[in-house]
C-alpha atoms as a PDB file:
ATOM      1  CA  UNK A   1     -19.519  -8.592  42.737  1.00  0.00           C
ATOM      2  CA  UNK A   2     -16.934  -6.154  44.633  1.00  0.00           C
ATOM      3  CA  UNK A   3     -14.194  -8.682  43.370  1.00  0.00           C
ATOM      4  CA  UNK A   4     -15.121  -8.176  39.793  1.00  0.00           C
ATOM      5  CA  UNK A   5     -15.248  -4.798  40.149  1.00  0.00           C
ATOM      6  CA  UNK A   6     -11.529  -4.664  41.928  1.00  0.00           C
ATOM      7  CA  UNK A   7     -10.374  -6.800  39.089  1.00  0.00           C
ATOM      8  CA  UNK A   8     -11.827  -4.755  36.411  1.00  0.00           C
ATOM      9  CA  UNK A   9     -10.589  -1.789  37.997  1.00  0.00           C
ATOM     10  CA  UNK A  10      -7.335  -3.064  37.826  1.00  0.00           C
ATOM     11  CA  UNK A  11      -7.441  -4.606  34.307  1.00  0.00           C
ATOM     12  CA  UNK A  12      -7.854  -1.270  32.959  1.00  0.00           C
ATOM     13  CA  UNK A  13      -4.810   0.388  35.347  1.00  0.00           C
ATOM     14  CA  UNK A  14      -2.394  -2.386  33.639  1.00  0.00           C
ATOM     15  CA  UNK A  15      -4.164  -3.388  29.899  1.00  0.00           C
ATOM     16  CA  UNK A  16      -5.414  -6.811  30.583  1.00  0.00           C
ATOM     17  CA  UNK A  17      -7.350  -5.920  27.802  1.00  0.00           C
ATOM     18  CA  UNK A  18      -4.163  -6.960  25.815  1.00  0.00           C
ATOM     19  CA  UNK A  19      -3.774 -10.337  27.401  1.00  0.00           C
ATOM     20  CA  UNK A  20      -7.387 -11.508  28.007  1.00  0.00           C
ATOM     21  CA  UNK A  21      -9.435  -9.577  25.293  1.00  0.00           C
ATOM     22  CA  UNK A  22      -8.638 -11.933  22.579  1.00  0.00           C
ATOM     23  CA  UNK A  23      -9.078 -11.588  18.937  1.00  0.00           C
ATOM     24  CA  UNK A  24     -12.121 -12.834  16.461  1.00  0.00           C
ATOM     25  CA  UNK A  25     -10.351 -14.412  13.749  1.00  0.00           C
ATOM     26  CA  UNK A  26     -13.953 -16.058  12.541  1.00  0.00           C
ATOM     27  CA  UNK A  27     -15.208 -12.892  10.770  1.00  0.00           C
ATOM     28  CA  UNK A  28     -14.585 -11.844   7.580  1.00  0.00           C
ATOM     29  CA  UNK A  29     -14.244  -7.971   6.763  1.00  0.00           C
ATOM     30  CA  UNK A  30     -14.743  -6.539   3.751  1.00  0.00           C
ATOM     31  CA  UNK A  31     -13.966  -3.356   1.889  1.00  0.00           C
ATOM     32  CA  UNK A  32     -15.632  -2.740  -1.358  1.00  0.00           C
ATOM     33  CA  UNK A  33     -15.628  -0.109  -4.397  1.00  0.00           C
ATOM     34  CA  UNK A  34     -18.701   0.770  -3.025  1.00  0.00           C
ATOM     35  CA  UNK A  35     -17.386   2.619  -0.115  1.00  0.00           C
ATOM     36  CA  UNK A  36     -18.933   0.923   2.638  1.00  0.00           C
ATOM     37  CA  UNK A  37     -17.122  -1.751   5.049  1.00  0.00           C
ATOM     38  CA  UNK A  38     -19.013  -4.717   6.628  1.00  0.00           C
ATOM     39  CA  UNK A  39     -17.579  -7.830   8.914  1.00  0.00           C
ATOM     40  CA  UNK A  40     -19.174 -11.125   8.502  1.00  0.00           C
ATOM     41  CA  UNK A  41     -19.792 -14.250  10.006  1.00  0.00           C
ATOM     42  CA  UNK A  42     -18.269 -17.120   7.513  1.00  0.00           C
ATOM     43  CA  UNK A  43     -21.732 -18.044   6.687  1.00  0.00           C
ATOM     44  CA  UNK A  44     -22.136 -14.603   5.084  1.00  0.00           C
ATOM     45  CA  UNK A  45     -24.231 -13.663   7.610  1.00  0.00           C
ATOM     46  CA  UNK A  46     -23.628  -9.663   8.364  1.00  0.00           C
ATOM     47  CA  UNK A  47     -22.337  -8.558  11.872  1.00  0.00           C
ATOM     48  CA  UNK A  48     -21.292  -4.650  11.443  1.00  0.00           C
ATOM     49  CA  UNK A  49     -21.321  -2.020   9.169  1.00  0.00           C
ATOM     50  CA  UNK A  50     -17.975   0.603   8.962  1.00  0.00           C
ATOM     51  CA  UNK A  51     -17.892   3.850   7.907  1.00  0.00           C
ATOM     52  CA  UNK A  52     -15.867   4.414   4.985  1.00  0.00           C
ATOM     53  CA  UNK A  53     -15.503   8.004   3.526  1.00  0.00           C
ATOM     54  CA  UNK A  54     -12.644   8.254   1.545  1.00  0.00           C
ATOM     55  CA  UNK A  55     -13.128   7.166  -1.605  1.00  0.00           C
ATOM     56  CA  UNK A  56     -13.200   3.848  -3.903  1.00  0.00           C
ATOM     57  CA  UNK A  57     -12.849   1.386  -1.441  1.00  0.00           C
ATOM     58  CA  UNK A  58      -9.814  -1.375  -2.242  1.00  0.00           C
ATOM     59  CA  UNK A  59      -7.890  -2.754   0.703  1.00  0.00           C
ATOM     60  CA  UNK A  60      -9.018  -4.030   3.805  1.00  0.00           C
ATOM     61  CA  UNK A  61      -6.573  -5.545   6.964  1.00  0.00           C
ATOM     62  CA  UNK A  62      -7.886  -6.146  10.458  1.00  0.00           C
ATOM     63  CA  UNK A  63      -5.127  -6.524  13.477  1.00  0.00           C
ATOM     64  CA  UNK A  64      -7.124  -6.514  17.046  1.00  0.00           C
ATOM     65  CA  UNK A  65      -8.823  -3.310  16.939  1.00  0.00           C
ATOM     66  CA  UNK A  66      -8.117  -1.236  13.819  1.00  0.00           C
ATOM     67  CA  UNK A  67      -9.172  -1.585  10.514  1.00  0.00           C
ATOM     68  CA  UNK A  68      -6.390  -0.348   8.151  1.00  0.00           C
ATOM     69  CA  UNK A  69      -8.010   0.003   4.449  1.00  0.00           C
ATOM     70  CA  UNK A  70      -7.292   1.733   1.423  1.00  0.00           C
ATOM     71  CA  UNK A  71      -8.723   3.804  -2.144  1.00  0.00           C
ATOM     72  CA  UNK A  72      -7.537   3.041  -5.347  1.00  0.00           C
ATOM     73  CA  UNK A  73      -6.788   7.180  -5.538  1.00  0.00           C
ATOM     74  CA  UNK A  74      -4.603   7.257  -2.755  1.00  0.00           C
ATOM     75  CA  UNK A  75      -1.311   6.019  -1.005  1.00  0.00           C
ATOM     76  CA  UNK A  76      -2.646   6.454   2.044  1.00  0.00           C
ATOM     77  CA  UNK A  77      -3.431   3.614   4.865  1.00  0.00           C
ATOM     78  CA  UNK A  78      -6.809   5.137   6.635  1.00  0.00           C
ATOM     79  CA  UNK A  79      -8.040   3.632   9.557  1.00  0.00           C
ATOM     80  CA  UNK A  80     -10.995   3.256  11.844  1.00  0.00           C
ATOM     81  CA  UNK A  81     -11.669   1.259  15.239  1.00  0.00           C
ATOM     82  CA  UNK A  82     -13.267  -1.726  15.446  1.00  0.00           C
ATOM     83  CA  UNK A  83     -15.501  -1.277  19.097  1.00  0.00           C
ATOM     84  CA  UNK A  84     -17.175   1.978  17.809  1.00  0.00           C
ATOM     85  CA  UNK A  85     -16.192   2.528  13.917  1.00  0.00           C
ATOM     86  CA  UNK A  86     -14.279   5.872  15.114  1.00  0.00           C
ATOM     87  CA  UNK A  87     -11.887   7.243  12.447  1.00  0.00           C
ATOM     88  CA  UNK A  88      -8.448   7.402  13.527  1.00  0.00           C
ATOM     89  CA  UNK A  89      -6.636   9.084  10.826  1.00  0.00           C
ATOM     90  CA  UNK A  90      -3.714   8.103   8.394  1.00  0.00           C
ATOM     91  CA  UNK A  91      -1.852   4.877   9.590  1.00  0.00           C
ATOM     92  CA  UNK A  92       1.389   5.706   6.713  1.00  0.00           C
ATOM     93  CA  UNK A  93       1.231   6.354   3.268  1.00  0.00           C
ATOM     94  CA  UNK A  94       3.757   4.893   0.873  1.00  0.00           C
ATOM     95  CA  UNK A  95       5.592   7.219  -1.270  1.00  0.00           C
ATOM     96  CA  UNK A  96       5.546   6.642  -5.596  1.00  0.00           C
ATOM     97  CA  UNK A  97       1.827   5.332  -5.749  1.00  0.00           C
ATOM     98  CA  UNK A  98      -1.039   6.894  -6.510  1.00  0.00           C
ATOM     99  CA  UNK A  99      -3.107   4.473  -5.480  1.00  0.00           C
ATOM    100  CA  UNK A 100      -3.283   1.196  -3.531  1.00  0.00           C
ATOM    101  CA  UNK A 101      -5.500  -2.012  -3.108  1.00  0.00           C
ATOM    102  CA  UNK A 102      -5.225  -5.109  -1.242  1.00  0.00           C
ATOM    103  CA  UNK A 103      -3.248  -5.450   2.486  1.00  0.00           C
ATOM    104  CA  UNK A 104      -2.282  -8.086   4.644  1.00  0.00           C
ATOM    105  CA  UNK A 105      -0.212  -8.441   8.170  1.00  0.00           C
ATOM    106  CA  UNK A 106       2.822 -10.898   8.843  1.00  0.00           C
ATOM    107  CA  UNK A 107       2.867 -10.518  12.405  1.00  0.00           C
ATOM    108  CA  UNK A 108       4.827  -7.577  12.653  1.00  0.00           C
ATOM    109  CA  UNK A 109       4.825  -5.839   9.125  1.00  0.00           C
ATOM    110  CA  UNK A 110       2.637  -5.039   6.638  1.00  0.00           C
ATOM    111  CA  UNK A 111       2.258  -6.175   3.192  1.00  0.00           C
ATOM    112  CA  UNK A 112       0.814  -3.616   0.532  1.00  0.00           C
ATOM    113  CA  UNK A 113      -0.305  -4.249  -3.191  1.00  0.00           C
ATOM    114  CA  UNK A 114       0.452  -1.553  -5.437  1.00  0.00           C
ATOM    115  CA  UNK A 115      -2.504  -0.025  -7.682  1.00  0.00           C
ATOM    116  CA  UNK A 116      -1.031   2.727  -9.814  1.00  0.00           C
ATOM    117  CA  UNK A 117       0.284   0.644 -12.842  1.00  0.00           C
ATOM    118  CA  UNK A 118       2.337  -1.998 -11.419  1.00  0.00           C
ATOM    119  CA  UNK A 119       2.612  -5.208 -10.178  1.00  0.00           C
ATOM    120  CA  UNK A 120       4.677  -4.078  -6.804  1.00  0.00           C
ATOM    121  CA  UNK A 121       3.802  -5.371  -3.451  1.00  0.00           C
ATOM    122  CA  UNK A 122       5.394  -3.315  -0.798  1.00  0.00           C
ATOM    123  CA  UNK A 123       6.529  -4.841   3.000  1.00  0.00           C
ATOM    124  CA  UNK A 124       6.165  -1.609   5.017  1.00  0.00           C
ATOM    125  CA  UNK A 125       7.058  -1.122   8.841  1.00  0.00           C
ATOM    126  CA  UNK A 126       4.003  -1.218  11.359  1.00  0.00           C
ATOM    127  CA  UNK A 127       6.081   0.900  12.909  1.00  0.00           C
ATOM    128  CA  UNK A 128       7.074   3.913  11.658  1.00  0.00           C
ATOM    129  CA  UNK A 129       5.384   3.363   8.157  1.00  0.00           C
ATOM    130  CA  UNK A 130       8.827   3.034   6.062  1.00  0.00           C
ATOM    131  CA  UNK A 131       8.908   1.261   3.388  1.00  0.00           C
ATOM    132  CA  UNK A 132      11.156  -1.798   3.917  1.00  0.00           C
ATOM    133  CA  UNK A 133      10.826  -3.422   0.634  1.00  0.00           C
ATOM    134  CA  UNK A 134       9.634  -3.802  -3.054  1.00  0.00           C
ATOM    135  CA  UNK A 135       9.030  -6.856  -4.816  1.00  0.00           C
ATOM    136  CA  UNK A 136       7.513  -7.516  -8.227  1.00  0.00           C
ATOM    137  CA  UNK A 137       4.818 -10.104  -8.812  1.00  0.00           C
ATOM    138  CA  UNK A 138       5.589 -12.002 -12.166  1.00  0.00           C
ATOM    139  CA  UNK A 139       2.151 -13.402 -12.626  1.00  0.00           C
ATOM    140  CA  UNK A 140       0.581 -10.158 -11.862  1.00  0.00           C
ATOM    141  CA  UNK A 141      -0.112  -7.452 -14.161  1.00  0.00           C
ATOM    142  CA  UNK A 142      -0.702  -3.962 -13.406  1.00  0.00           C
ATOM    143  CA  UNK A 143      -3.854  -3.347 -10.794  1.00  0.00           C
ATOM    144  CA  UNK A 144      -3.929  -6.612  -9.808  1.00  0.00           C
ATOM    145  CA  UNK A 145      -6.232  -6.491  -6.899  1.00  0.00           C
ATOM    146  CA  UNK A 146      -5.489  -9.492  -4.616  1.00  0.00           C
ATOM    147  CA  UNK A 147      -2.994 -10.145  -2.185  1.00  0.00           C
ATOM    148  CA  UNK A 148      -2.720 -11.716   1.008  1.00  0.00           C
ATOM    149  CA  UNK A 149       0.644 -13.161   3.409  1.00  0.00           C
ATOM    150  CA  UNK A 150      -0.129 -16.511   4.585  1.00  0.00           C
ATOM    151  CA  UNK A 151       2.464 -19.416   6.433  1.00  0.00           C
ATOM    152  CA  UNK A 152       5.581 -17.219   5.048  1.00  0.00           C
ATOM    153  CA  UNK A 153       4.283 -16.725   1.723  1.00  0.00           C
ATOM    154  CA  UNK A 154       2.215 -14.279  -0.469  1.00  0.00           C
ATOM    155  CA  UNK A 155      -0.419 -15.191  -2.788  1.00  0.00           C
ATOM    156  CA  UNK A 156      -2.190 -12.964  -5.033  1.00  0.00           C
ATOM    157  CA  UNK A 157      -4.630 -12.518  -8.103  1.00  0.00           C
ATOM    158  CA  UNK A 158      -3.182 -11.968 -11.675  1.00  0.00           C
ATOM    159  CA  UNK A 159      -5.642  -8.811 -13.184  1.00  0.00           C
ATOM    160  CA  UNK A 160      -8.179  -6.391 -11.591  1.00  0.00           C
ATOM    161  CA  UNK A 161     -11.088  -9.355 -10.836  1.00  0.00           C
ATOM    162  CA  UNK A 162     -13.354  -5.823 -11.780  1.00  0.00           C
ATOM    163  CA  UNK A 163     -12.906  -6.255 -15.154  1.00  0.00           C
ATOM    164  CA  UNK A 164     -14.201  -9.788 -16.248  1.00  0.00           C
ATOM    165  CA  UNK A 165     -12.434 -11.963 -17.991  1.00  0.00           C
ATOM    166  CA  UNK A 166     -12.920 -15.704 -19.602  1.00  0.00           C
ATOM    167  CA  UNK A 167     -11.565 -18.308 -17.778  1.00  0.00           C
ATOM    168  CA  UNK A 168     -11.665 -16.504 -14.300  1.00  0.00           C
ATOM    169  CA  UNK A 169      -8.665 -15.414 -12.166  1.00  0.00           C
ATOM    170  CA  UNK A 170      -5.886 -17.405 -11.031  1.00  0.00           C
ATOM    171  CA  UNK A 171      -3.727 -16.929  -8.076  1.00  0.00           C
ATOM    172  CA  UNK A 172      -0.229 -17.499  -7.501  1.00  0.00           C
ATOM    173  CA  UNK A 173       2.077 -18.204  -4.187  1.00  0.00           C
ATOM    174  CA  UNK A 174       5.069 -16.583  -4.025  1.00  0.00           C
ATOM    175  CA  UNK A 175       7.877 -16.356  -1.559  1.00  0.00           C
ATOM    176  CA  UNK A 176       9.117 -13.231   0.541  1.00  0.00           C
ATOM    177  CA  UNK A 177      11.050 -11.779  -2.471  1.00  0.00           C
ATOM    178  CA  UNK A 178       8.434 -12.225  -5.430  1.00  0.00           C
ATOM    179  CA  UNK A 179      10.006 -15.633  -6.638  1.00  0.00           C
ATOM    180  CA  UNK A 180       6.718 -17.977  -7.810  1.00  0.00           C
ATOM    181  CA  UNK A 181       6.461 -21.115  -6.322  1.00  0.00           C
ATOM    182  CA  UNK A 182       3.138 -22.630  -7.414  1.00  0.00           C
ATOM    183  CA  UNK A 183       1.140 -20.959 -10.581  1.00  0.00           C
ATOM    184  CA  UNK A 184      -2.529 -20.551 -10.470  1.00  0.00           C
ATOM    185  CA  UNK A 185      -2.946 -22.076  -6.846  1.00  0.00           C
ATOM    186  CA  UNK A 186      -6.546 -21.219  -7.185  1.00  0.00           C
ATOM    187  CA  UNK A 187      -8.497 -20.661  -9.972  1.00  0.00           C
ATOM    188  CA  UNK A 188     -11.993 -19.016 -10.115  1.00  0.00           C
ATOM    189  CA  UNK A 189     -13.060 -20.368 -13.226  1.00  0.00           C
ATOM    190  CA  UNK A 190     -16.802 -20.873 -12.579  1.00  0.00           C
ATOM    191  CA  UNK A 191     -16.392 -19.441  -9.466  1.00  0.00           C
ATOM    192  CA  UNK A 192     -17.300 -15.995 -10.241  1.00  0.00           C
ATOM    193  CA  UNK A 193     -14.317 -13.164 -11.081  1.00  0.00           C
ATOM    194  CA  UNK A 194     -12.037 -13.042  -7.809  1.00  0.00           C
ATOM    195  CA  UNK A 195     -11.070  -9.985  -5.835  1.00  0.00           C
ATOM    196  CA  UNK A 196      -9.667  -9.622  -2.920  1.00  0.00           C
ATOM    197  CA  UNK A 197      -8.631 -12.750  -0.842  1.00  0.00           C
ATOM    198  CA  UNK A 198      -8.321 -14.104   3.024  1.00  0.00           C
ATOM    199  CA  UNK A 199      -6.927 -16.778   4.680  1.00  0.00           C
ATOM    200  CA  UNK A 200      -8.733 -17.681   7.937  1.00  0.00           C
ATOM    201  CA  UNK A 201      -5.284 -20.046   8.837  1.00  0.00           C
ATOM    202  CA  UNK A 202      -6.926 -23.038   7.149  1.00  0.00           C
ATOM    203  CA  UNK A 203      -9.141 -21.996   4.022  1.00  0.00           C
ATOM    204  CA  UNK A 204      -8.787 -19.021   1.850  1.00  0.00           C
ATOM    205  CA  UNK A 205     -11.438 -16.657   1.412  1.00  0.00           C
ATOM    206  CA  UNK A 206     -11.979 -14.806  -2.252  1.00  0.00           C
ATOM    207  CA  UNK A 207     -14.295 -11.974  -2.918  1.00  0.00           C
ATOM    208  CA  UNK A 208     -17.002 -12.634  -5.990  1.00  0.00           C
ATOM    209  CA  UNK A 209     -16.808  -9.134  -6.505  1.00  0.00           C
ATOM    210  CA  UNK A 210     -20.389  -9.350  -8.899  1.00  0.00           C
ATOM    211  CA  UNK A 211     -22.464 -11.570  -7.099  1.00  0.00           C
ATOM    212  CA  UNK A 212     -22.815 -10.284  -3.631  1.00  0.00           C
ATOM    213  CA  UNK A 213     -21.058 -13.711  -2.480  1.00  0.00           C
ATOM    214  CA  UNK A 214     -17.504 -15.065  -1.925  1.00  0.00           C
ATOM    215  CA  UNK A 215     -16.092 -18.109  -2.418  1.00  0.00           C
ATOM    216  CA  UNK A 216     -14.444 -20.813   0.184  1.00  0.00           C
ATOM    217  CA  UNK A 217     -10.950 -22.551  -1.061  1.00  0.00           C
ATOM    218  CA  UNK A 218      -8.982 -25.231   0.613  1.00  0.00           C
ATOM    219  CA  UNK A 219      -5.608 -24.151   2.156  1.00  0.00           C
ATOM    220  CA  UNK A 220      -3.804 -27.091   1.418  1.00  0.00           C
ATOM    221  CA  UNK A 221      -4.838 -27.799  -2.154  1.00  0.00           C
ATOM    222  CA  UNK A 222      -6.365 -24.796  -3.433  1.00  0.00           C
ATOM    223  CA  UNK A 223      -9.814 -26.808  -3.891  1.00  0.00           C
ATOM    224  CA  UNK A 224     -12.866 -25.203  -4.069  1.00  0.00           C
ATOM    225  CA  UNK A 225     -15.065 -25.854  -1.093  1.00  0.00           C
ATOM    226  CA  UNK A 226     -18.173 -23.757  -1.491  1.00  0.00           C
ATOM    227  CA  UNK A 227     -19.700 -20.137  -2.543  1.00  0.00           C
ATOM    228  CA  UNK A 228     -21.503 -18.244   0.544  1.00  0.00           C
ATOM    229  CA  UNK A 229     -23.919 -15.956  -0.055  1.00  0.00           C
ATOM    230  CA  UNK A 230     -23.372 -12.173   2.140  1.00  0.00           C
ATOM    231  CA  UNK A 231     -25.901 -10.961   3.739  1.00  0.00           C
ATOM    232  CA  UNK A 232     -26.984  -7.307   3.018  1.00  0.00           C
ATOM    233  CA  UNK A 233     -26.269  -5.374  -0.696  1.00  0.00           C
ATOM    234  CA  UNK A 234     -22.337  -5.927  -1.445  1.00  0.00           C
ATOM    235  CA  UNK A 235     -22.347  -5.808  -5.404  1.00  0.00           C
ATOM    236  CA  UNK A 236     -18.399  -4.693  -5.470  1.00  0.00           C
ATOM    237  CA  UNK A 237     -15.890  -6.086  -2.868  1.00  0.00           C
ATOM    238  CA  UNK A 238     -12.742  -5.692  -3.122  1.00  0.00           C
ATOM    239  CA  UNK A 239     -10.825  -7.163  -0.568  1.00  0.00           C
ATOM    240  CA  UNK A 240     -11.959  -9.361   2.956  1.00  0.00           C
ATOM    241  CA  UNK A 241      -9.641 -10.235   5.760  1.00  0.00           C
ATOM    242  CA  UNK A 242     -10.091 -11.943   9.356  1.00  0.00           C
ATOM    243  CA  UNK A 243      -8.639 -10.223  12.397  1.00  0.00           C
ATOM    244  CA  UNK A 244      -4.928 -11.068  12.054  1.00  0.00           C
ATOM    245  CA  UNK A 245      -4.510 -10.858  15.775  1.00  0.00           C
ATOM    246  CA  UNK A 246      -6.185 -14.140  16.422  1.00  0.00           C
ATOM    247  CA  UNK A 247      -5.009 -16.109  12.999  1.00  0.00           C
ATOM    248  CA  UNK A 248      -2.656 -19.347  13.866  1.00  0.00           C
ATOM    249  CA  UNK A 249      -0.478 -18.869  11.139  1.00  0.00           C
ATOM    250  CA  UNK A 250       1.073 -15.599  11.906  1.00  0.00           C
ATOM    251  CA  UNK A 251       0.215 -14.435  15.265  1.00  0.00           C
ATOM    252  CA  UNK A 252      -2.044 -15.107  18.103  1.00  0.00           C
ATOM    253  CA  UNK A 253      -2.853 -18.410  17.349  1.00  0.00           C
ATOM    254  CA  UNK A 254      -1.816 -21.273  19.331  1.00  0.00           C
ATOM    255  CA  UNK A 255       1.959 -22.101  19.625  1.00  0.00           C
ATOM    256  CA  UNK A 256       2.472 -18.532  17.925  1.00  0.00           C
ATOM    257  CA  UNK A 257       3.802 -15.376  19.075  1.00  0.00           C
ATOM    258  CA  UNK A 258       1.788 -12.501  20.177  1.00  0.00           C
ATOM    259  CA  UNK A 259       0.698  -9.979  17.519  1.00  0.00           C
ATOM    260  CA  UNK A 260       2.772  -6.806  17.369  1.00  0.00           C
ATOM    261  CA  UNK A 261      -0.344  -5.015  17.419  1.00  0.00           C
ATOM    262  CA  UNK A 262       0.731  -1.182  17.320  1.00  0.00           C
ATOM    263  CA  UNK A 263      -0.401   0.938  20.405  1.00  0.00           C
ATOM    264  CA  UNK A 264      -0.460  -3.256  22.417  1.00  0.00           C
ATOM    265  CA  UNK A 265       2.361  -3.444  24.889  1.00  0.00           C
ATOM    266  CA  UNK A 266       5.194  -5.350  23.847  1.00  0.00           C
ATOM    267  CA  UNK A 267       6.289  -9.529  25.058  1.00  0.00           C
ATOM    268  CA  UNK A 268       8.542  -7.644  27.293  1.00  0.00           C
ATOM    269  CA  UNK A 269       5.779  -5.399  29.413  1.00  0.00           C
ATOM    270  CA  UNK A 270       3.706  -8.862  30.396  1.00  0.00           C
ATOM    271  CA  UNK A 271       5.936  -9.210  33.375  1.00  0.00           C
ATOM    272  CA  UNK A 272       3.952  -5.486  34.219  1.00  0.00           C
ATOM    273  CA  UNK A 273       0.954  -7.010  33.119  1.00  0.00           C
ATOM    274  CA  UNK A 274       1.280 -10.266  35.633  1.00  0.00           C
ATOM    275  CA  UNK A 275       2.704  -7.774  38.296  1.00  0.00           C
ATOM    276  CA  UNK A 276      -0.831  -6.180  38.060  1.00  0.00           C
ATOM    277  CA  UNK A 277      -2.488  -9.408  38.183  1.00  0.00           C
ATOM    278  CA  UNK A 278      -0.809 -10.147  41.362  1.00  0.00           C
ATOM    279  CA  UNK A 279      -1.792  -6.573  42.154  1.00  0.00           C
ATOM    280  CA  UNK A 280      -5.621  -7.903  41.870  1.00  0.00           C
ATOM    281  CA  UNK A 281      -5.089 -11.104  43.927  1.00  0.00           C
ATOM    282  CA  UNK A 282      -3.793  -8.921  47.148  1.00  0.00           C
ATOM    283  CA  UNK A 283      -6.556  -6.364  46.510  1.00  0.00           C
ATOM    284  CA  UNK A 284      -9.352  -8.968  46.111  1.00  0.00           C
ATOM    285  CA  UNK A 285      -8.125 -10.700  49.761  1.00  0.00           C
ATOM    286  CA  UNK A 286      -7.990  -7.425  50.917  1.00  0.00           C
ATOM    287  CA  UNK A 287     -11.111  -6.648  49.882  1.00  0.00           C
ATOM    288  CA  UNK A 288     -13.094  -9.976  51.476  1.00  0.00           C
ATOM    289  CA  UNK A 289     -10.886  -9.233  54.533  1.00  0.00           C
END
């Protein structure tokens, strides 16, 4: 017991936290118009509620411990910890939108659909919030509400899924710079009127924004796979996504990069990191001694 407690000790002196806390990619969060957040298990069975306060709920992103989500009034990122649902203020906002919806993570950046009239996506620095770049969606019209980076690509819906339409909602891939590469990838047709979507680094996840349910696609073929009930009352979500530190397409995930998690050390502080490890080893035989 005194070497756990030496070890913990020194975990939190050099942020093992960072190497050994790992990520939960297998739960779904959601932001809805609502204004509540919830995380899911992908059986639909609810984990957590979130506090959201700020208005009409649209996009929702999830990198280790913050949850970065949107209003469709604002251009503001807001965001809120994970471990105990504290608000932690404005992430960025992006300049010449009035509002904004869905948001996804490449690794390092993020990626930001517009919701003031447009069908902009915007790549904006984790960093320092700038925007980096602006790329128009061909297949979407204004307020499209779905958008999500997955193995170097976008995909995203082609109309606001709030506002039902005959025939359901496709969605499109795209590459880096808005050029289309494969039309109506999925299609909701009898699959409820699609939202928001996730990608778990196999399946996609889309949000039935109606039914209190979302539906389960293939990643390879854009199949449909299966509609999962949520539990709790969730009549209008908007957008879902997994914890991006621990998906294998991006980040995390096995034969990938770490995350560039803001406020995580960087690759090059490990060698700190596994300095402090030794640091436990020497006080743990010191300790028995």
């Amino acid at each position: 017991m005194k070497t756990f407690n030496v070890f913990k000790q020194a975990c939190l002196v050099f942020a093992c936290g960072a190497v050994f806390g790992g990520a939960n990619a297998q739960l779904l969060y959601a932001n809805s118009a609502g204004s509540d957040m919830a995380s899911f298990k992908l059986d639909g069975t609810q984990v957590s509620t979130y506090t959201q306060d700020k208005g009409n709920g649209r996009g929702v992103v999830v990198v280790g411990n913050t949850i970065y989500y949107t209003v469709a009034n604002s251009s503001s990122i807001y965001t809120r910890r994970v471990s105990d649902n504290v608000d932690t203020g404005i992430a960025f906002s992006i300049a010449g939108s009035s509002g904004l919806q869905a948001i996804s993570y490449d690794g390092t950046n993020f990626w930001v659909g517009d919701y003031s009239g447009t069908n902009n996506a915007y790549l904006v620095s984790a960093a320092d919030g700038s925007l980096l770049k602006t790329v128009s969606l061909t297949g979407s019209e204004g307020y499209y509400d779905g958008l999500e980076y997955f193995n170097g690509k976008l995909i995203a819906n082609r109309y606001d899924g709030g506002y039902a339409r005959a025939g359901g909602n496709q969605y499109d891939v795209y590459d880096l710079n808005g050029s289309l590469l494969q039309a109506a990838f999925i299609n909701t047709n009898g699959h409820g009127n699609g939202t928001g979507i996730a990608f778990d680094g196999t399946n996609f996840y889309v949000s039935d924004i109606f039914n209190n349910r979302i539906s389960k696609w293939d990643g390879t073929t854009g199949s449909f796979i299966d509609s999962i009930t949520l539990g709790g009352n969730h009549q209008a979500i908007e957008d879902l996504s997994v914890d991006f530190a621990g998906r294998v397409d991006t980040c995390g995930g096995p034969n990938q990069p770490p995350c560039d998690i803001p406020g995580v050390p960087e690759p090059e502080t490990y060698a700190l990191m596994l300095a402090g490890l030794g640091l436990v080893g020497w006080m743990s035989r010191r300790s028995r001694a």
